[in-house]
Protein backbone atom coordinates (compact mmCIF):
# COMPACT_ATOMS: atom_id res chain seq x y z
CA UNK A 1 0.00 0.00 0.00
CA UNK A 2 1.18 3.54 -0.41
CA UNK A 3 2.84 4.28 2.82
CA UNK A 4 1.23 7.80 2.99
CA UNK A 5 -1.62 9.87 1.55
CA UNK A 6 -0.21 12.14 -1.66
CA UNK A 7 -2.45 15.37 -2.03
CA UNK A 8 -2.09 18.34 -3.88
CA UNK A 9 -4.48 21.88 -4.86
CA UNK A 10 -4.48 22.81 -8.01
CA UNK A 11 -6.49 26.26 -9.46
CA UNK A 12 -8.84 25.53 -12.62
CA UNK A 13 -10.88 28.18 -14.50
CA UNK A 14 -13.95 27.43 -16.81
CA UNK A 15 -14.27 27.88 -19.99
CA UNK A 16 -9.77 27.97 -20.31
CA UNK A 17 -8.99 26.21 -23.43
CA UNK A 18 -5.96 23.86 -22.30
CA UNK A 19 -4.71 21.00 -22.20
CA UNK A 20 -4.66 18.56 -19.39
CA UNK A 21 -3.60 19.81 -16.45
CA UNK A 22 -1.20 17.03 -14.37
CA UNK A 23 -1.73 17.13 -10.64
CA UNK A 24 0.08 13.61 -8.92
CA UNK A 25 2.10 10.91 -10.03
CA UNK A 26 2.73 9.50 -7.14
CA UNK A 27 5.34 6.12 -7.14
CA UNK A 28 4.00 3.32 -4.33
CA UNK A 29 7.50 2.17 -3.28
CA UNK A 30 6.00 -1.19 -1.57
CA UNK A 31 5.31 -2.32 -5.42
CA UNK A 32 1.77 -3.15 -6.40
CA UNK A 33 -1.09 -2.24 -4.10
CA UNK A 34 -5.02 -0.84 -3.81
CA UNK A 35 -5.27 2.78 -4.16
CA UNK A 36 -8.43 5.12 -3.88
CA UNK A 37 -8.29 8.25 -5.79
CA UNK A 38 -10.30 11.14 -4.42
CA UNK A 39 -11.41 14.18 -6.48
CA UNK A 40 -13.18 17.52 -4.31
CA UNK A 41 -13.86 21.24 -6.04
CA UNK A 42 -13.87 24.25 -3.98
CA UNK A 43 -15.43 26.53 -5.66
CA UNK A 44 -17.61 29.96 -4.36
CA UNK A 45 -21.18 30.32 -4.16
CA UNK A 46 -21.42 33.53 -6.54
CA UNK A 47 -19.16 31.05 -9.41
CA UNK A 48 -22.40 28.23 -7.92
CA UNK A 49 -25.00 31.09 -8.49
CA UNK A 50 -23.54 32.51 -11.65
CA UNK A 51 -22.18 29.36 -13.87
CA UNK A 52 -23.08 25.99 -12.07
CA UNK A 53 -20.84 23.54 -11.02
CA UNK A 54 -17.64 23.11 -13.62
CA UNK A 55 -18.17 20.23 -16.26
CA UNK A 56 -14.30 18.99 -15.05
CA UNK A 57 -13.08 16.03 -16.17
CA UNK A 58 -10.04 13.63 -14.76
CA UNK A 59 -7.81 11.44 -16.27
CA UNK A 60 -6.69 8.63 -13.93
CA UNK A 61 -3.85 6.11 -15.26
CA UNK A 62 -2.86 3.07 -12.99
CA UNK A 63 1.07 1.94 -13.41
CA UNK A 64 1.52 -1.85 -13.62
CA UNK A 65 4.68 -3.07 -15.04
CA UNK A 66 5.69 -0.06 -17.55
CA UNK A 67 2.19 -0.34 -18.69
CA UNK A 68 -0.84 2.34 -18.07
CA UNK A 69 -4.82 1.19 -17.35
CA UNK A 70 -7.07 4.57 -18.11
CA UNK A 71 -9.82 5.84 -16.49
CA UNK A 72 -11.72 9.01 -17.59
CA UNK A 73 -14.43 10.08 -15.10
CA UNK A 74 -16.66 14.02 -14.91
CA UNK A 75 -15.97 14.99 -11.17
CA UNK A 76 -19.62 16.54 -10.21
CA UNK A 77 -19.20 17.38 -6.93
CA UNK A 78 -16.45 15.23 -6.16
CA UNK A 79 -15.73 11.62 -7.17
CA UNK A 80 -13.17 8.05 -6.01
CA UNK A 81 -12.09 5.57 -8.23
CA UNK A 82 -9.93 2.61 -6.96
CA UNK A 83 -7.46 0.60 -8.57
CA UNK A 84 -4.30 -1.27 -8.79
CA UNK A 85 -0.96 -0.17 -9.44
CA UNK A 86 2.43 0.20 -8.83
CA UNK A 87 1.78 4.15 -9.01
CA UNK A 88 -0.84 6.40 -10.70
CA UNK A 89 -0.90 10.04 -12.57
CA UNK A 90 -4.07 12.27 -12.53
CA UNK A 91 -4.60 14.99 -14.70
CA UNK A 92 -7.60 17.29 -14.65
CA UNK A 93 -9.78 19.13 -18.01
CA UNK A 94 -11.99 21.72 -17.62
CA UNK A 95 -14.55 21.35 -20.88
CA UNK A 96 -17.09 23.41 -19.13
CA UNK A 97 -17.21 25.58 -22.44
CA UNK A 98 -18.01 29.78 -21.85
CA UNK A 99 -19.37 30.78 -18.43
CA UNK A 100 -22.16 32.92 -17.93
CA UNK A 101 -19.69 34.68 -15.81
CA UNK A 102 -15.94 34.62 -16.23
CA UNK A 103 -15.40 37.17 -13.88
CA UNK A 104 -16.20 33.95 -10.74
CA UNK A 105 -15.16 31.15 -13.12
CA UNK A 106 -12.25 30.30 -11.13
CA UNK A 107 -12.12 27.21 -8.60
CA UNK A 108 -9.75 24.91 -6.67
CA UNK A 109 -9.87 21.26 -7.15
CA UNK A 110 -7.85 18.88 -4.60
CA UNK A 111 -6.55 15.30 -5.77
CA UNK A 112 -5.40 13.09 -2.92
CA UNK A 113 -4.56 9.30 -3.31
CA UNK A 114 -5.15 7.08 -0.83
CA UNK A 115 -4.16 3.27 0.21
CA UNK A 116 -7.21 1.12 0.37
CA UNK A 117 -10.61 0.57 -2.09
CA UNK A 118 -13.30 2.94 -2.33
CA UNK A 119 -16.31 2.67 0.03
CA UNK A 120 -19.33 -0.07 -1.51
CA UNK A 121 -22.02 2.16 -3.45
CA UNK A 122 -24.62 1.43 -6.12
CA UNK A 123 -23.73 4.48 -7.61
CA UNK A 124 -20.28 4.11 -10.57
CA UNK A 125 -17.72 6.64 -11.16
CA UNK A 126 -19.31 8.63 -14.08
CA UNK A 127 -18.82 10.46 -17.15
CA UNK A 128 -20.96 13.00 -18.94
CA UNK A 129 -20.57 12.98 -22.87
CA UNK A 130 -19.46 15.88 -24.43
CA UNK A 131 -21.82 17.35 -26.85
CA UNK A 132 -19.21 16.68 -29.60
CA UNK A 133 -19.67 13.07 -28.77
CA UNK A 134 -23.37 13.07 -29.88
CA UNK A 135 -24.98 13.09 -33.30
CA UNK A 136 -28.43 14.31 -34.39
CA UNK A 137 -30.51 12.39 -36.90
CA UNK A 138 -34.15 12.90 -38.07
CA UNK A 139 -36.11 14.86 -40.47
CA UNK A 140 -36.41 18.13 -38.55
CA UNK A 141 -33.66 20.58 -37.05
CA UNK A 142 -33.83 19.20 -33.00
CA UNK A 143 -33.15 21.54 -30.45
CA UNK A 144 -29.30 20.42 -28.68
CA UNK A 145 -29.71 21.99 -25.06
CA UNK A 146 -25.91 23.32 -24.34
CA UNK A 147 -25.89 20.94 -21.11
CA UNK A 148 -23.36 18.16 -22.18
CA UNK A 149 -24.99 14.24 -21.70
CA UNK A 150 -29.09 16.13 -21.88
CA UNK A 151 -30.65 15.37 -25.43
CA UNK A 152 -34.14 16.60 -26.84
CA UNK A 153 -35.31 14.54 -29.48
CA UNK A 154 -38.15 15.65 -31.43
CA UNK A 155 -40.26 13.05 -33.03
CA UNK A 156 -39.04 10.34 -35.03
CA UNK A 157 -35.43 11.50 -34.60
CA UNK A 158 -32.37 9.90 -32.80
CA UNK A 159 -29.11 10.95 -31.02
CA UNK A 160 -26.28 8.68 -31.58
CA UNK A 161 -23.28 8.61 -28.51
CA UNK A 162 -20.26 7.42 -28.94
CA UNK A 163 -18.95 5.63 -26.01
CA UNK A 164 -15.79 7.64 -25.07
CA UNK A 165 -12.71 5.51 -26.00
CA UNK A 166 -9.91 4.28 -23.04
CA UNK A 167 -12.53 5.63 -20.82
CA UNK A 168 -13.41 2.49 -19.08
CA UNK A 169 -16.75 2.75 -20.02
CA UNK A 170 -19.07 -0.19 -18.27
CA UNK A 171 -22.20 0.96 -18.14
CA UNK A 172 -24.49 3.71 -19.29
CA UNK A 173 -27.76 5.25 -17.45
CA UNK A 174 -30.20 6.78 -19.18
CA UNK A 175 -32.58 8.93 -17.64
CA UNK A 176 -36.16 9.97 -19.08
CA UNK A 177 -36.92 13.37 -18.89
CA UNK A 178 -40.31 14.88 -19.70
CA UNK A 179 -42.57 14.29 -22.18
CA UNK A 180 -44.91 16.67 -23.91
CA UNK A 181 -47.19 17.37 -24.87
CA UNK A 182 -49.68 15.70 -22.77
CA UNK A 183 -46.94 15.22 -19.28
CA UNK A 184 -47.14 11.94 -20.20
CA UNK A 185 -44.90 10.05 -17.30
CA UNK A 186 -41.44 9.20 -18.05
CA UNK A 187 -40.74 5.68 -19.25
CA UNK A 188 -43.89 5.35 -20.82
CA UNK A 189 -42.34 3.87 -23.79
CA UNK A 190 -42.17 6.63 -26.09
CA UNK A 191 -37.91 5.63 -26.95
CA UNK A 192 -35.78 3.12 -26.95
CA UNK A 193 -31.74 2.44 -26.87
CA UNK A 194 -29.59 0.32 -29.12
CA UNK A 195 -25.97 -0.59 -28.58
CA UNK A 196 -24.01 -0.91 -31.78
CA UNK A 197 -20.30 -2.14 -32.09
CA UNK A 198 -17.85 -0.98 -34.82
CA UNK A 199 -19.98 -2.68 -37.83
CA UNK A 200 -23.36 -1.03 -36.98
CA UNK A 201 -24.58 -4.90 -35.69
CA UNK A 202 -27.17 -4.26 -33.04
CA UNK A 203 -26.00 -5.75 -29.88
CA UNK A 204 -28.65 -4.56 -27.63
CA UNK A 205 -31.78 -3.01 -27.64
CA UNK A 206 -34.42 -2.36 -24.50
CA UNK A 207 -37.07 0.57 -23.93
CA UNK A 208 -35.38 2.24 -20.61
CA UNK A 209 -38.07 2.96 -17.36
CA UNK A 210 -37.49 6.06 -14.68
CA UNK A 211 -35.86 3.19 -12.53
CA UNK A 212 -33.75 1.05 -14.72
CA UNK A 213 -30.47 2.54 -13.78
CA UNK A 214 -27.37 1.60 -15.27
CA UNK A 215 -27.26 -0.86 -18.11
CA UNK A 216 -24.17 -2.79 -18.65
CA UNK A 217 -22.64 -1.96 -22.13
CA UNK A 218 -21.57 -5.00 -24.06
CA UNK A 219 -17.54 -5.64 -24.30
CA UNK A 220 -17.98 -4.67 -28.30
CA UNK A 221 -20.23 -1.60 -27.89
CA UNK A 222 -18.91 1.38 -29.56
CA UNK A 223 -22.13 3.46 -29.22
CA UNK A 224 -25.66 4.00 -28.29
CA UNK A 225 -28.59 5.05 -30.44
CA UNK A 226 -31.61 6.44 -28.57
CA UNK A 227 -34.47 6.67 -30.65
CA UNK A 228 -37.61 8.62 -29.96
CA UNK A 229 -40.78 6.22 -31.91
CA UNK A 230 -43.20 8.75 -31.01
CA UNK A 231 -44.79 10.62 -33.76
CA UNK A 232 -45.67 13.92 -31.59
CA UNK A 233 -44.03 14.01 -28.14
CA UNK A 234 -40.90 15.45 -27.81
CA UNK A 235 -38.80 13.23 -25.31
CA UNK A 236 -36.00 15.12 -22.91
CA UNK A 237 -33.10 12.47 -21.93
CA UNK A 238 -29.95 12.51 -19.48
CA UNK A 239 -26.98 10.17 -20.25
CA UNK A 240 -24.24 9.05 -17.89
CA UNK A 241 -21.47 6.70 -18.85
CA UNK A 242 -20.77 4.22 -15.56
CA UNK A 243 -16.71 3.83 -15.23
CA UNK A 244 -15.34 0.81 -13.75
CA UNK A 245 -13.57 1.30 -11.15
């Protein structure tokens, strides 16, 4: 195990067009071990009020043998991922995109690494999808909300997500959103998802409910197809990729 906890406070900004940031590459010296990651973001209430919470995203690579095992994961409010190594590098990417407000865009984000595994929870490290990850199809112009992983599909059209590569994509949750016109309940069968590998073969396909959670993606998937059937309601949707780890 790591014979101390490495942590380090690094300053981010929204909407700053950079590279990666690197924050720890810390070297276990006892060899391979368990190691808990642990991502937190400072930031003020007036950046809360004015821009929401950063859209940050972290880049966690386990050492074993010469040899690197990604993870990619959207911090939130703060996430852990565990894994096995004989060391580990994290480096942080704002893709927030232009704040309301770049005057408060600035926050603090502290990465600490930890010996041990993460604590037990039904809930995955996730990632959002970045709106350049989606793809629009259908006969009329649908409206793309700016929010990254939230889709509005008018009807008869489909978004298609790529599942982020090197991510360590397991799993993806889709949420139903409303439905109008009518405020027909969520789930009431109005879409369904497909998982496609590299070839376009179908590998999947159910009709998601409000409570079906995360989904395992199959070890070929490449991407997701969410289809809205309906031939009037317009169908609001929230995707999360689940990370292992």
């Amino acid at each position: 195990m790591p014979s101390r906890i490495y942590a380090r406070t690094v300053s981010m900004s929204m909407g700053a067009v950079a590279p990666a940031t690197a924050v720890l590459n810390p070297v276990f010296s006892e060899g391979g071990c368990n190691a808990t990651v642990q991502i937190g973001i400072d930031q003020s209430s007036a950046s809360l009020a004015a821009n929401g919470p950063p859209n940050l995203r972290a880049t966690i690579a386990w050492q074993v043998s010469g040899v690197s095992v990604q993870r990619i994961v959207s911090v939130g409010q703060g996430t852990s991922v565990t894994g096995v190594g004989e060391g580990v590098s994290v480096s942080l990417q704002d893709v927030t995109g232009t704040p309301k407000d770049a005057s408060v865009a600035d926050y603090e984000v502290t990465v600490s690494v930890s010996p041990g595994v993460r604590a037990s929870t039904s809930m995955p490290p996730t990632l959002i999808p970045l709106n350049s990850e989606a793809t629009y199809e259908g006969p009329n112009l649908p409206y793309a909300p700016p929010t990254p992983g939230t889709y509005t599909l008018k009807a008869n059209e489909n978004v298609k997500i790529a599942v982020p590569p090197g991510s360590g994509a397991t799993s993806v949750f889709v949420q139903p959103g409303l439905i109008i016109p009518g405020f027909t309940p969520p789930g009431a069968g109005y879409f369904y998802i497909l998982q496609y590998d590299i070839n376009d073969t179908v590998l999947s396909l159910y009709v998601p409910d409000i409570d079906t959670g995360f989904i395992p993606l199959s070890p070929l998937c490449t991407q997701i197809n969410i289809v809205n059937t309906s031939n009037a309601a317009i169908v609001g949707i929230h995707v999360a990729w689940g990370i292992d780890g």
